[in-house]
Protein backbone atom coordinates (compact mmCIF):
# COMPACT_ATOMS: atom_id res chain seq x y z
CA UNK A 1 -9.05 28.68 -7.57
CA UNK A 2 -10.27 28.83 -4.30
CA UNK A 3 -7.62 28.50 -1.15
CA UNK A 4 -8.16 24.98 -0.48
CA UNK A 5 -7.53 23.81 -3.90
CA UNK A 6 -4.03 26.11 -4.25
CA UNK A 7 -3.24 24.24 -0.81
CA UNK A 8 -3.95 20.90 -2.06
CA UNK A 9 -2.40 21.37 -5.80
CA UNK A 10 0.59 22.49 -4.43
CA UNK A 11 0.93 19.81 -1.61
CA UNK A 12 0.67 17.49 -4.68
CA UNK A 13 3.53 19.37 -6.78
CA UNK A 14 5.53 18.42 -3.32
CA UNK A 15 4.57 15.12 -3.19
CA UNK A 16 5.69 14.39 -6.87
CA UNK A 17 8.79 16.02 -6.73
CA UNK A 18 9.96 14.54 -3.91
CA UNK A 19 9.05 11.10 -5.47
CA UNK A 20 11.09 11.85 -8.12
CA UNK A 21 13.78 13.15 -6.12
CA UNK A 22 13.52 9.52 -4.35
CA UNK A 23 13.76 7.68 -7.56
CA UNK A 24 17.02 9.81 -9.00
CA UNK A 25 18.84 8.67 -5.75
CA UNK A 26 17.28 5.02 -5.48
CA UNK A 27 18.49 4.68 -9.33
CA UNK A 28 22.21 6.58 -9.06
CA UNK A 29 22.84 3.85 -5.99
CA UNK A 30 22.05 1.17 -8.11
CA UNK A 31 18.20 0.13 -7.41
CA UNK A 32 16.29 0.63 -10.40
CA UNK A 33 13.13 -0.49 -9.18
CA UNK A 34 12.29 -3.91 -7.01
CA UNK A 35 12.25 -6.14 -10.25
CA UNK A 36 16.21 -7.49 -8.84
CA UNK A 37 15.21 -7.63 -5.37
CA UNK A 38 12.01 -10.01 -6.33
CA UNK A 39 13.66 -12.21 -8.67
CA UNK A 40 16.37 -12.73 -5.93
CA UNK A 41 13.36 -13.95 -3.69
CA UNK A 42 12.09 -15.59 -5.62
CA UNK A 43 15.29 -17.74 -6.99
CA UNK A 44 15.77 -18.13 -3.23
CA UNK A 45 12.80 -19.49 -2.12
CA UNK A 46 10.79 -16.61 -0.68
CA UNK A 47 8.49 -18.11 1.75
CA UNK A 48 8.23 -21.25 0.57
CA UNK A 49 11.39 -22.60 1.72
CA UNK A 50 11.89 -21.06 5.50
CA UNK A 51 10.09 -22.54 8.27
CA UNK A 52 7.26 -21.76 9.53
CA UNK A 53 7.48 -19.12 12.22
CA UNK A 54 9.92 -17.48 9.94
CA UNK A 55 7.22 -17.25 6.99
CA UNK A 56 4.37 -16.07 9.92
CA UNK A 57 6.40 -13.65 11.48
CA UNK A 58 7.22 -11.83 8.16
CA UNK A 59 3.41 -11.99 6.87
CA UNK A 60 2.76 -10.50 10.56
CA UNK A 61 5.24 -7.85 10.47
CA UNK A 62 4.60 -7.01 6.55
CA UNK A 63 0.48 -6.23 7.47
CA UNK A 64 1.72 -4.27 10.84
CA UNK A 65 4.30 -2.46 8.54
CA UNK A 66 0.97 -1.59 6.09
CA UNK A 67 -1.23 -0.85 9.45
CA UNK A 68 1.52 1.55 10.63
CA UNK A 69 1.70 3.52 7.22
CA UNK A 70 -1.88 3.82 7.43
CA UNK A 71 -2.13 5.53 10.83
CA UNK A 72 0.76 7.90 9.59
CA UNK A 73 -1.28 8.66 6.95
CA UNK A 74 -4.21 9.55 8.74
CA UNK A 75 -2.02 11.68 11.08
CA UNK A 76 -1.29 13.44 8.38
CA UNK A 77 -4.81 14.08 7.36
CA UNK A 78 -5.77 15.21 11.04
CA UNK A 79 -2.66 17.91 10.32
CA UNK A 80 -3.57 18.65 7.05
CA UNK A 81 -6.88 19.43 8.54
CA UNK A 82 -5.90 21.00 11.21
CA UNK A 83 -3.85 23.71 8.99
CA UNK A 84 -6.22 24.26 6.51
CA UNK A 85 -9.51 24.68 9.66
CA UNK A 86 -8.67 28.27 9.15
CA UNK A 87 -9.56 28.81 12.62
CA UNK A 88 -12.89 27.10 12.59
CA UNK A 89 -13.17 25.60 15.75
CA UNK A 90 -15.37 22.76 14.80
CA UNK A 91 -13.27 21.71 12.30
CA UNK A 92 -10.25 21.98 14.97
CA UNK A 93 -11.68 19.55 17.16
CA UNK A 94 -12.53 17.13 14.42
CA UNK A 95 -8.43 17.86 13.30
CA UNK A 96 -7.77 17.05 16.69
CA UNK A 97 -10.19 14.18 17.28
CA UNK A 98 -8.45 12.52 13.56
CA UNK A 99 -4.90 13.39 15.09
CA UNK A 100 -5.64 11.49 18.43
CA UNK A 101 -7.18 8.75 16.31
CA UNK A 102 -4.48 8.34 13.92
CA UNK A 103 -1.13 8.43 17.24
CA UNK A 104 -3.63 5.43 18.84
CA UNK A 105 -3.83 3.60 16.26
CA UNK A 106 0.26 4.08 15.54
CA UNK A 107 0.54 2.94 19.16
CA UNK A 108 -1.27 -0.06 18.79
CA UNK A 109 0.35 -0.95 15.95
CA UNK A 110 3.65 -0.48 17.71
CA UNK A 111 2.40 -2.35 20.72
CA UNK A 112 1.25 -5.24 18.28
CA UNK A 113 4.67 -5.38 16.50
CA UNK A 114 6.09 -5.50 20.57
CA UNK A 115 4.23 -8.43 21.11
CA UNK A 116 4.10 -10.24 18.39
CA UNK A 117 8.56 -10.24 18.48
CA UNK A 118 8.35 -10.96 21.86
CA UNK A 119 5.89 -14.12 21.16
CA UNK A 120 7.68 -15.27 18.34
CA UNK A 121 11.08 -14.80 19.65
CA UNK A 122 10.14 -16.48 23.04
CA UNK A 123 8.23 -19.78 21.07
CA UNK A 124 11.75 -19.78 18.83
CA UNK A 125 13.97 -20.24 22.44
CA UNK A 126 11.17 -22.70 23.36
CA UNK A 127 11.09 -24.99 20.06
CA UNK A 128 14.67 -24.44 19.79
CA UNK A 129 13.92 -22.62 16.40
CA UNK A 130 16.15 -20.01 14.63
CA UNK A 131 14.37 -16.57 14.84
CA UNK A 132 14.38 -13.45 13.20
C-alpha cells in the first residue's frame, strides 16, 4: 500500500470508531436512534401547525446548519491536504487556497445565520409574532 492509502484507511478506521463510540453513548442515555424524536414531531404537528415565520425560520436555519457542515468539511479536506502535500509546494498552496475557501464560506454562513435571526426576530417585534 502506498502512503496515501495507509493515511486514508486509517483516517477511516477513526472515523468508524468514533461513530460507534457516538452511538454506545447516544444509546446508554436513552436515544436509540431519531425514530422517537420524529414520531414526537410528527404527533405534534411539525411544521404544519406553527406559524409561518416559525416554519421559515427553521427551513432557513436547517439549510444554513447543512451549508455550515459543508464548509467544515471542506476545511477539513484543505487540512487533510495540506498534511498529506508532503512538502510539495504546489499542492500547499492549493491546501491553502481549499482552507481559505472552506473558513469563507463558514463565515458567510455564519454571517447568513446573523442576519437572517436578526430579520426574523426584528419582523416578529414588528407583527407582534412569537419568535424563536
Amino acid at each position: 500500500m502506498t502512503n496515501l492509502t495507509k493515511k486514508v484507511v486509517s483516517f477511516s478506521l477513526v472515523l468508524l470508531i468514533s461513530c460507534f463510540m457516538v452511538g454506545a453513548v447516544s444509546a446508554q442515555n436513552g436515544v436509540a436512534n431519531g425514530l422517537e424524536y420524529a414520531g414526537d414531531v410528527a404527533s405534534d404537528g411539525g411544521l404544519g401547525d406553527a406559524d409561518s415565520e416559525t416554519a421559515i425560520s427553521a427551513i432557513i436555519n436547517t439549510v444554513l446548519g447543512f451549508l455550515g457542515l459543508i464548509a467544515l468539511v471542506v476545511i477539513l479536506l484543505g487540512g487533510f491536504k495540506w498534511m498529506t502535500s508532503g512538502g510539495n509546494d504546489d499542492k500547499v498552496k492549493k491546501a491553502k487556497a481549499t482552507l481559505m475557501a472552506g473558513i469563507t464560506g463558514l463565515i458567510i454562513v455564519l454571517a447568513a445565520y446573523v442576519i437572517v435571526g436578526f430579520v426574523v426576530d426584528t419582523a416578529g417585534t414588528a407583527t407582534g409574532a412569537d419568535t424563536l
